[in-house]
Structures are given as C-alpha cells and as structure tokens.
Protein backbone atom coordinates (compact mmCIF):
# COMPACT_ATOMS: atom_id res chain seq x y z
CA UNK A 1 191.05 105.62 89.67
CA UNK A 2 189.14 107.71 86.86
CA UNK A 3 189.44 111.00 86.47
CA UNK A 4 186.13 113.90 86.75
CA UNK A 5 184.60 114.57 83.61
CA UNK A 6 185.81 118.06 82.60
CA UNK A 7 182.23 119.37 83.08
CA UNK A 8 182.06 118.76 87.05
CA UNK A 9 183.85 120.12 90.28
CA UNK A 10 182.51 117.18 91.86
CA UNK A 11 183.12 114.03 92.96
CA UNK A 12 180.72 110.91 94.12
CA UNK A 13 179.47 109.41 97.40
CA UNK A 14 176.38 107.87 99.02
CA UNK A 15 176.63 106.65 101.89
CA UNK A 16 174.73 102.84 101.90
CA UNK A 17 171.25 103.03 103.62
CA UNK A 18 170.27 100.78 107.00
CA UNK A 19 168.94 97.58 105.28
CA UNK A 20 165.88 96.04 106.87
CA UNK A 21 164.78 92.41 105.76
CA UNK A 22 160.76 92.33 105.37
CA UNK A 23 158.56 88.95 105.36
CA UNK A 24 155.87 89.35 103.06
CA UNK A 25 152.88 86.88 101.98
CA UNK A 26 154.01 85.60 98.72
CA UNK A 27 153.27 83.04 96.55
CA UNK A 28 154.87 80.02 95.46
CA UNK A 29 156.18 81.26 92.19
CA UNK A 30 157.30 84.65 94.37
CA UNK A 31 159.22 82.08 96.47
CA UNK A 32 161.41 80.56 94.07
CA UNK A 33 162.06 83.39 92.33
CA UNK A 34 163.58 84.89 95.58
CA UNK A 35 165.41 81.90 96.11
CA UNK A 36 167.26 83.35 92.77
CA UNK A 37 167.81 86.76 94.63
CA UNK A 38 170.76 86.09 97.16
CA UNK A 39 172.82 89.43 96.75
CA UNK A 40 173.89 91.23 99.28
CA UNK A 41 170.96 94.11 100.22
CA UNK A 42 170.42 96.83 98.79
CA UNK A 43 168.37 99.45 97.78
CA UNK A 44 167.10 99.63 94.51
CA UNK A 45 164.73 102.08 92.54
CA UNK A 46 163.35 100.24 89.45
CA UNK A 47 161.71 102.42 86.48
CA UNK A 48 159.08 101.85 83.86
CA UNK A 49 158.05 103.31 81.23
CA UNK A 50 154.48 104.28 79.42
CA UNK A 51 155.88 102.29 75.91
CA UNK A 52 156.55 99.58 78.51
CA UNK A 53 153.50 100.07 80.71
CA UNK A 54 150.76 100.87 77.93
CA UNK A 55 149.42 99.14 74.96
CA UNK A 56 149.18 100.73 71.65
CA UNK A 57 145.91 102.28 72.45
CA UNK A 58 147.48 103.77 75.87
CA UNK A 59 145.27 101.12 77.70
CA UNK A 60 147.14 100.29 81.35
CA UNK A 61 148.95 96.87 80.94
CA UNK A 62 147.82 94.56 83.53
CA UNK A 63 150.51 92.47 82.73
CA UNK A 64 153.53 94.34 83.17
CA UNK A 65 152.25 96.14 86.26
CA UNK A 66 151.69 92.18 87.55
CA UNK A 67 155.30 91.13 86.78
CA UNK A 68 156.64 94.09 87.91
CA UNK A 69 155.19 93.88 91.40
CA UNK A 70 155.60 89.94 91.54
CA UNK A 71 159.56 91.11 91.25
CA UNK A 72 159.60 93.58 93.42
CA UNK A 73 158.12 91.20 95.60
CA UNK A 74 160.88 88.56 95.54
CA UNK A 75 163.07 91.72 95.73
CA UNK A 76 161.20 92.82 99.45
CA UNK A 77 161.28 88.92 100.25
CA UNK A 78 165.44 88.32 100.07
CA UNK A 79 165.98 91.85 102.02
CA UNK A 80 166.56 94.54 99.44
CA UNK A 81 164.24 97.78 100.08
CA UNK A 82 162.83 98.90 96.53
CA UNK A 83 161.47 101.93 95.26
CA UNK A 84 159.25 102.08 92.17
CA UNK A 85 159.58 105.28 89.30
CA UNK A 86 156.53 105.11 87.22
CA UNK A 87 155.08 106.50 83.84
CA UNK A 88 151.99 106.04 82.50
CA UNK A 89 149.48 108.55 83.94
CA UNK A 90 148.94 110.65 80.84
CA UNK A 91 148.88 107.69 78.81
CA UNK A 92 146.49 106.18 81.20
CA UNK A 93 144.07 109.04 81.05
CA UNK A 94 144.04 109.43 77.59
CA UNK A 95 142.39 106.13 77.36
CA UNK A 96 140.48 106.71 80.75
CA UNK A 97 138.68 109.81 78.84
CA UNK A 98 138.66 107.74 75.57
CA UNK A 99 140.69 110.17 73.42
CA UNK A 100 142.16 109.22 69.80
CA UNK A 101 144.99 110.56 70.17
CA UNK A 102 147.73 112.74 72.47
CA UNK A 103 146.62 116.67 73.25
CA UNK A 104 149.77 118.95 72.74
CA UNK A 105 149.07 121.69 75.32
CA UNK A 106 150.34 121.71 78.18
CA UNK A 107 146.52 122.33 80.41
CA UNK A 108 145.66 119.01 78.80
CA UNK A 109 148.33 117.07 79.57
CA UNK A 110 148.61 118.19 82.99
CA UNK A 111 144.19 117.43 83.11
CA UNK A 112 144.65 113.85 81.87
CA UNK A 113 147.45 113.14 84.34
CA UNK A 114 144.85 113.99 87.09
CA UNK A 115 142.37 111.41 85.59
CA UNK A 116 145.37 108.79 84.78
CA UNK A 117 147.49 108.87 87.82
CA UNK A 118 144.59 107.08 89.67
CA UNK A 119 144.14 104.46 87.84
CA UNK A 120 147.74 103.99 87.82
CA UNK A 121 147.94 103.40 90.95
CA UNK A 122 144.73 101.74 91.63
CA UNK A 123 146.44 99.09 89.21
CA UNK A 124 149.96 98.52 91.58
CA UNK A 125 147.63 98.73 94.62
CA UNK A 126 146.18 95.42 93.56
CA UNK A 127 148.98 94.22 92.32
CA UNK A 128 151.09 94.42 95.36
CA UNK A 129 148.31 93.44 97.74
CA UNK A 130 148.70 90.20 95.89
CA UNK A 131 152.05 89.85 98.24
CA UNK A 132 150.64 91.36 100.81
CA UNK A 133 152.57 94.88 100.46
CA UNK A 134 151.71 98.55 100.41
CA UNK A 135 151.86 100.64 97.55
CA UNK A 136 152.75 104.47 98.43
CA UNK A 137 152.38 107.19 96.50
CA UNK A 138 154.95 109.99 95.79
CA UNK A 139 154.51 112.56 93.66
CA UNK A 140 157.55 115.10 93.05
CA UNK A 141 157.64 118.22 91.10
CA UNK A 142 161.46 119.67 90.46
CA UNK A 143 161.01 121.95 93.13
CA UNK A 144 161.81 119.15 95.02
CA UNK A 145 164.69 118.85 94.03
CA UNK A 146 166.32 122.43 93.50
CA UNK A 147 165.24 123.81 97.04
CA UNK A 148 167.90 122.51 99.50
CA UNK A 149 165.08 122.05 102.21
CA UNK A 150 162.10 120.12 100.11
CA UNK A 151 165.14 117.77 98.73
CA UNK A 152 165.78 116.64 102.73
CA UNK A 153 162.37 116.27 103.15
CA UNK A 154 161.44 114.30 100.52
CA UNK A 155 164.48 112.22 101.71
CA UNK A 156 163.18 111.61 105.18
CA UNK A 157 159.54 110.74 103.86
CA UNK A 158 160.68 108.45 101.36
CA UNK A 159 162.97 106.39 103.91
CA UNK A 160 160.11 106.47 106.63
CA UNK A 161 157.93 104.68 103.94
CA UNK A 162 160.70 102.08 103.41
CA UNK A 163 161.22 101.93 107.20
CA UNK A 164 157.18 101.26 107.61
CA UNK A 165 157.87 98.02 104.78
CA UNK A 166 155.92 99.69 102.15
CA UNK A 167 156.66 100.48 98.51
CA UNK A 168 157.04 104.29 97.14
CA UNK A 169 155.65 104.40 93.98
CA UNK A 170 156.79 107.92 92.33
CA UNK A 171 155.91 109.81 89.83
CA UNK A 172 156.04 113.73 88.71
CA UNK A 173 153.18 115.42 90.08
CA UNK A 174 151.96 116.68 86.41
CA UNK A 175 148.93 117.87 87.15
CA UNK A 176 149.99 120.96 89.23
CA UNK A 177 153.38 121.39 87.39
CA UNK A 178 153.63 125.28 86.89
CA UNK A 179 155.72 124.72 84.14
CA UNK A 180 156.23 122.70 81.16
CA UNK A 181 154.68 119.65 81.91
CA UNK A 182 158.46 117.28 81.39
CA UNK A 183 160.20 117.13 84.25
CA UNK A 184 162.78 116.23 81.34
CA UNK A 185 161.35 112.54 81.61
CA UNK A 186 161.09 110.02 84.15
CA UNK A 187 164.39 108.51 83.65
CA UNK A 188 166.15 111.80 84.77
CA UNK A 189 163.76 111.34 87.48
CA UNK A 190 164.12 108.40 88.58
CA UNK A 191 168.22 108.58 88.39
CA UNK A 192 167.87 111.97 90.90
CA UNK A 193 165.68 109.86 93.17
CA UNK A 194 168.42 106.89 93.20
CA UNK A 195 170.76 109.73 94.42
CA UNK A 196 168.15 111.12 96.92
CA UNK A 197 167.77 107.78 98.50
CA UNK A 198 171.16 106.67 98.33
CA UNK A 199 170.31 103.85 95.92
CA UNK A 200 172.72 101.12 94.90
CA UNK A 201 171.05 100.12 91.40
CA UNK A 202 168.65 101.74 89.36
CA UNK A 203 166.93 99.81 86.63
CA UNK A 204 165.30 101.43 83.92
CA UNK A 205 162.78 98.96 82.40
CA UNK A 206 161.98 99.97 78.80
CA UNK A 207 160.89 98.32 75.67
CA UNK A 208 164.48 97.84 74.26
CA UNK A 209 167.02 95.28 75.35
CA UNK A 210 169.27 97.56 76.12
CA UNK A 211 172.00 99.82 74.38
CA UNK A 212 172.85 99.09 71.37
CA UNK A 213 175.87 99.04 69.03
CA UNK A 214 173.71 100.34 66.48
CA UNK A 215 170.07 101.53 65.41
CA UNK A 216 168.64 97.71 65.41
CA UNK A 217 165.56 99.06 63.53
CA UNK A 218 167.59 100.21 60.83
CA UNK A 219 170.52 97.57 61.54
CA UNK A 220 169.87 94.32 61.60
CA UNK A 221 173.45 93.31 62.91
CA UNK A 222 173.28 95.82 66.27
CA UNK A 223 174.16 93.74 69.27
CA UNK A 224 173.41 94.39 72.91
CA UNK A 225 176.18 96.41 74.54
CA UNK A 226 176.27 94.44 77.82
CA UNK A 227 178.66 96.81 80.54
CA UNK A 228 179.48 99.90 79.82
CA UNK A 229 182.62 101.22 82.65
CA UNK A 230 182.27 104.56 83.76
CA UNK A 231 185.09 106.21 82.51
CA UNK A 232 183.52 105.22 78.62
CA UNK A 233 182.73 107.87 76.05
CA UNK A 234 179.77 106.12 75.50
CA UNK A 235 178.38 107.87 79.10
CA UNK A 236 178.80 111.35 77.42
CA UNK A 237 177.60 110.69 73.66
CA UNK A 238 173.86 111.73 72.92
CA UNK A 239 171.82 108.79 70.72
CA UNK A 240 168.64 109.82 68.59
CA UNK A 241 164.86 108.63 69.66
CA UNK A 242 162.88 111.39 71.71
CA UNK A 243 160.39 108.88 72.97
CA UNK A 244 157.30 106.89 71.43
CA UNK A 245 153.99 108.94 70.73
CA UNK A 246 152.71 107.94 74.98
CA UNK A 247 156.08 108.73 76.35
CA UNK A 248 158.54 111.47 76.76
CA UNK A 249 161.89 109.15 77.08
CA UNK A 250 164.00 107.45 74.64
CA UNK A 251 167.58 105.77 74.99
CA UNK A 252 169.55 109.76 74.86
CA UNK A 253 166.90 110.11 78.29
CA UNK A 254 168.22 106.76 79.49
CA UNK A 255 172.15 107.86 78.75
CA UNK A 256 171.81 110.49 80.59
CA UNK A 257 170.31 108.78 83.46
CA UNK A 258 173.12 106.16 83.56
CA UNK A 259 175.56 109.10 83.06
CA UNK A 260 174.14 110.71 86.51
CA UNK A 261 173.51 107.63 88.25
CA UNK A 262 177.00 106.72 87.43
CA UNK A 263 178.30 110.05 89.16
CA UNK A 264 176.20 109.37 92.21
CA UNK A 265 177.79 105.96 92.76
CA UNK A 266 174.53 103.95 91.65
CA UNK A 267 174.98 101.22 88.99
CA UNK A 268 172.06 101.60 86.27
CA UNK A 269 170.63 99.15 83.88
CA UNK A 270 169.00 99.54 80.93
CA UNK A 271 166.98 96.55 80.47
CA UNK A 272 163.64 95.36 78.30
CA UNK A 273 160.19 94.93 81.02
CA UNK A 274 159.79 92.05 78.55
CA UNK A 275 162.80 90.66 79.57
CA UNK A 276 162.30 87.66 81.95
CA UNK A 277 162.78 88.38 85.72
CA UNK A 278 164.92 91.31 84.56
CA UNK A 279 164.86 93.30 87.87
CA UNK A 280 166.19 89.92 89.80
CA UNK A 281 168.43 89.28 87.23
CA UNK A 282 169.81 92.91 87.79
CA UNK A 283 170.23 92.98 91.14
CA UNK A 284 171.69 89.31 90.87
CA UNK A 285 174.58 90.66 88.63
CA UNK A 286 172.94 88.27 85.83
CA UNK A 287 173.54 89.56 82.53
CA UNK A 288 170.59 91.30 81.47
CA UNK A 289 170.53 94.41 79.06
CA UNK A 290 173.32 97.11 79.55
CA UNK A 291 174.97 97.76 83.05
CA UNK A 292 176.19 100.63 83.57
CA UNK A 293 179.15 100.82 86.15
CA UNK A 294 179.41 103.66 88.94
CA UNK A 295 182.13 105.43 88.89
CA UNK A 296 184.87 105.16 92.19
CA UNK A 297 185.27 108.68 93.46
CA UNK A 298 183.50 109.38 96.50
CA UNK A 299 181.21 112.34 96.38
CA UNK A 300 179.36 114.22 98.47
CA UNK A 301 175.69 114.57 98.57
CA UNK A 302 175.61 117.96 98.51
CA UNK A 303 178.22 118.26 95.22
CA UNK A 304 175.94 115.84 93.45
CA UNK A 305 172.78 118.40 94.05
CA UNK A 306 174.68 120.75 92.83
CA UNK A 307 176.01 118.97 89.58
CA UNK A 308 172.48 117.10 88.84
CA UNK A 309 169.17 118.66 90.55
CA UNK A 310 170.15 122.42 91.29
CA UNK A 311 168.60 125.19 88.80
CA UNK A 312 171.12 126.71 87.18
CA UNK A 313 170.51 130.33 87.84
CA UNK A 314 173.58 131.90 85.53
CA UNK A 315 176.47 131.29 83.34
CA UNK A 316 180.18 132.47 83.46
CA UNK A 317 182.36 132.31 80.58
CA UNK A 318 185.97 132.02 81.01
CA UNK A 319 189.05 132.31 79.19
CA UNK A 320 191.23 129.82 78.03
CA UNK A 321 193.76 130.05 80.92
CA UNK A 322 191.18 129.67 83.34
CA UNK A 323 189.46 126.68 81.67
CA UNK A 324 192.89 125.00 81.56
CA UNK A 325 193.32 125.31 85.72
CA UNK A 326 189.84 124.25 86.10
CA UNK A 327 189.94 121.14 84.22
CA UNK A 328 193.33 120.26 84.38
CA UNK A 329 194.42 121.16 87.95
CA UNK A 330 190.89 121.35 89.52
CA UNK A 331 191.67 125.18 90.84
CA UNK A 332 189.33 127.15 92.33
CA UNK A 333 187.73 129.75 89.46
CA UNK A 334 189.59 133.40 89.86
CA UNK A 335 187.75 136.70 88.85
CA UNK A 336 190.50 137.22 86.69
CA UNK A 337 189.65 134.56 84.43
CA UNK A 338 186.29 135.42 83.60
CA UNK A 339 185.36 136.71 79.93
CA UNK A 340 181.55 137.06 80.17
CA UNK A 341 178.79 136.89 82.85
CA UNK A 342 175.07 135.89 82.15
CA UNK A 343 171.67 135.92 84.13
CA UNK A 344 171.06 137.67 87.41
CA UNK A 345 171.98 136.10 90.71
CA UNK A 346 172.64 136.50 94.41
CA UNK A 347 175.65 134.57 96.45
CA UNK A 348 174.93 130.80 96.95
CA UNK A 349 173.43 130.70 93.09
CA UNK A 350 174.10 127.83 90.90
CA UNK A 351 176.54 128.67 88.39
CA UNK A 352 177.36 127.08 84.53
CA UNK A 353 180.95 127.48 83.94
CA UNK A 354 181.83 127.59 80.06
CA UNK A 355 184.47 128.05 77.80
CA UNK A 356 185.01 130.21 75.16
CA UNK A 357 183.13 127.86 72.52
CA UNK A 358 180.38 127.81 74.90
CA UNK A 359 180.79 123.73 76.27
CA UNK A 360 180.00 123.33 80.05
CA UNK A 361 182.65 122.30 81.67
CA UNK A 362 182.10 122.72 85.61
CA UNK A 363 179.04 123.59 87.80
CA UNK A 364 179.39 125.35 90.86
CA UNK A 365 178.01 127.21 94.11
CA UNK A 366 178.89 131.55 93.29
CA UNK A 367 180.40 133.30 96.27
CA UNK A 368 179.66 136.48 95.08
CA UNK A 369 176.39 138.21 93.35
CA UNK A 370 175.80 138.95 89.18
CA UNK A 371 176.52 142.69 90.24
C-alpha cells in the first residue's frame, strides 16, 4: 500500500455512484462502436480542450464536437453515465465577434465568454440530438467548490441530470467570475468535478498523445509514457507549456489534474481528441495515451475538499520537529511546534502547513482562530 504524499493529511475514497443503463437512438456506426465498450459501468467525466476544440482561427470545430458526442454516445449506450468538461467559449467568441486576435483584460475575456459559451453549446446540442440525448448545461465558478454547501448542491444537481439520462456539459461560468477570469484551467476543473461526482475515469482529451518522455517538439526520440502508478515522482514534477495562444492549459495543468484525480481514487488519461475512439478506448482499458493510476487509500470526501477545492485562508510554519511528526508519524500538529503564523482566520479555516524552507507539506481544517 503507498504511502501519503508528505504534503497531505489525507487519504482517498469515493464511494461508486448507482449505475443506470440508458437506451438511446444511435446509429449504426454508434452501435458497433459500443459493441467495443463492454467494461464494467462507470462514471466517467471526459475533457476537451480549446487547442483541441478550435481551429487556428478559434473557429468551433464541428468535427471534434461530432466525434466527441458520437463517443459519448456509445459510452451512454453500454451503461456508463458520462459527464462532459468543456473549453472553448472564449475562443469561440473571439471568432463569433470576428476579432484578430486574444484581448488580455480580464472585462473582455469574461464579455467574449458570454457571446462564445452559446455557440458552444448550440454546437453539442446538435450534436447529441444526433443520438437522441440531452445536452445540459453547467456552469461553475470556484465558489462552488470552496463553500461546503454550494459543493453538495452542485453534487445533487449534477446526479439528478444523470438520473434524468441527460449529459452535463460544464464549464466555468467566466462571464460573471469576480475574479481573475482562470479558474486555474479546465483540467483542474474538470479533475475537482470527477471528485464531486464520484467519477471512476477522467479523460482529458488534448492535442498531444499523451505524456511524454521528453519535449517531442524539440526531441525527436520522446516516446509516449503509457501508465504512470501513483506512487511515481512523475505525479509531483511540474513540465513547461502554459497553454496555446486560445487556451489556458498545457501538460503541467494536466499533471496536476492526474495528480488530484489520482488522490480522489479516479484513474485519469491524458489522451490526443485526434486519437481514434480514444474515450472508448479509455474506458476499455485499451492503451491509449498516458493512464494515470489512482492511488489505494481510501479517503474521505470531505479530506479531499479540503486537500483540493478549499481556499486556503492562512499558512503555519513549523519547525523541524514538528514537520518530522507530521510527515513521518502522521501526528496531529501541536502549538508548540509552530514557528510562524500568516493571514487572518477564524476556527474551521483552511490551513497551509509549511516547513521551514517554505514547501507545503500538509493541508488542514484550524481548530483555533489567527488570534
């Protein structure tokens, strides 16, 4: 059994969600793919992103949004439930207003995701009607998932909708964002949702193959990593790329997707929306871009909020004894062995706990106030 990563009290659970096998109007191609998509059910949240979604001039690809819901489809058909993360809307509008290129303040960005997200999802609508399925609209703002109350809600609404047979299609709600416009990226989002949702497999559709050994733009002899186990340093190294020019993710976003997917007992894969059939092939077990493996502690739901979607409110620095019990003998943290407090916060807070060379190495719940 593998050990907690020295920056987490936690552990990792999700209890598996009530499958429900839905007949859908497909076609025939939809019906032999699905005859490829015999797993056992489960509930899956597949990603995609704007490089993948979007055409050099940010124009919508029909074509991807097509084979994306023709899989998700076959998915629905052989009794998995499915969930759809989607990027795109900013993209979407720049080329819905006709722009040349990407505004850099934040009012704009937030303005052109109003006029993209429609046509985003005026684009699955048709899609999925092909199959006779429901598209859904969710749209999240991090709110949703640092208040204890909105993060249950969303919950229930999003398994209603997969109780009613139709398919959530989220996305950050960018427009009204009172913040900076990045959630982080939809990747991070789409790994909280997994957890929210008690997903199985997430699969993050991109337009790489995977993770590499190497930079395969600079290195012509990089190689597809194909499994990465969850104990593997890999999961806690940080890889260059901050996105293309229409989107805000690149492969470090993806790691650390995988990384808390991993902790929340969800296997991710990283796989190109090129690929052929790549979200079957996932679920199958098929090898298709990089799987990442979920670790085997249980958590609990509420330890994996804490570790991945609560705002951290303060820090606490401790000393070098302290650190030691913490990682070593997972204490709890004593007064005693606290060098330096930062921020201001009540009981119940969200706490950073650091060392003396400033690395995270726990996150907790504070039982007692900043002063």
């Amino acid at each position: 059994m593998s050990a907690l990563p020295s920056w987490v009290f936690l552990s990792c659970s999700l209890a598996l969600g009530l499958w429900k096998a839905m007949s859908c109007g497909l076609h025939n191609s939809v019906l032999n793919l699905c005859q490829r998509c015999k797993s056992v059910p489960m509930r899956v949240v597949v990603k995609v992103g704007t490089s993948s979604l979007t055409d050099v001039e940010g124009r919508i690809r029909l074509d991807v949004i097509t084979s994306v819901a023709r899989q998700l489809a076959a998915a629905r058909s052989a009794g998995h439930e499915v969930l759809l993360v989607t990027s795109g809307a900013v993209a979407s509008g720049i080329a819905g207003l006709g722009l040349s290129e990407r505004p850099q303040d934040v009012l704009s960005l937030q303005a052109l995701s109003a006029v993209g997200q429609p046509q985003l999802m005026a684009a699955y609508n048709q899609a999925l009607a092909e199959y006779s399925l429901v598209a859904a609209q969710v749209l999240l703002v991090p709110h949703d998932f640092v208040d204890r109350q909105q993060y249950l809600h969303a919950r229930n609404t999003i398994g209603r909708l997969l109780e009613l047979g139709c398919i959530p299609v989220v996305n950050e709600n960018d427009a009204i964002a009172n913040n900076e416009i990045r959630y982080g990226d939809n990747d991070h989002l789409a790994s909280l949702l997994s957890h929210l949702v008690s997903a199985d497999m997430l699969v993050l559709l991109t337009d790489t193959a995977g993770l590499y050994t190497a930079d395969p733009r600079t290195n012509p002899d990089a190689t597809v990593i194909p499994v990465v186990a969850a104990d593997d340093p890999l999961l806690a190294v940080s890889t260059s790329g901050a996105g293309t020019e229409r989107g805000s993710g690149g492969m470090a976003s993806k790691l650390a997707a995988a990384r808390i997917a991993s902790w929340s007992g969800v296997t991710a894969v990283i796989a190109a929306a090129s690929a052929d059939d790549a979200v079957i092939n996932a679920i199958n077990g098929k090898e298709v871009g990089t799987r990442f493996l979920p670790h085997d502690r249980n958590l609990s739901a509420r330890k994996l909020w804490i570790a991945f979607a609560a705002e951290v409110e303060g820090t606490v620095v401790l000393d070098d004894g302290a650190r030691d019990a913490i990682v070593s003998r997972g204490t709890s943290l004593l007064p005693a062995g606290v060098t330096a407090v930062h921020g201001t916060f009540d009981v119940g807070a969200t706490l950073e706990v650091v060392d003396s060379a400033g690395v995270v190495i726990a996150r907790g719940m504070s039982a007692m106030s900043s002063s």
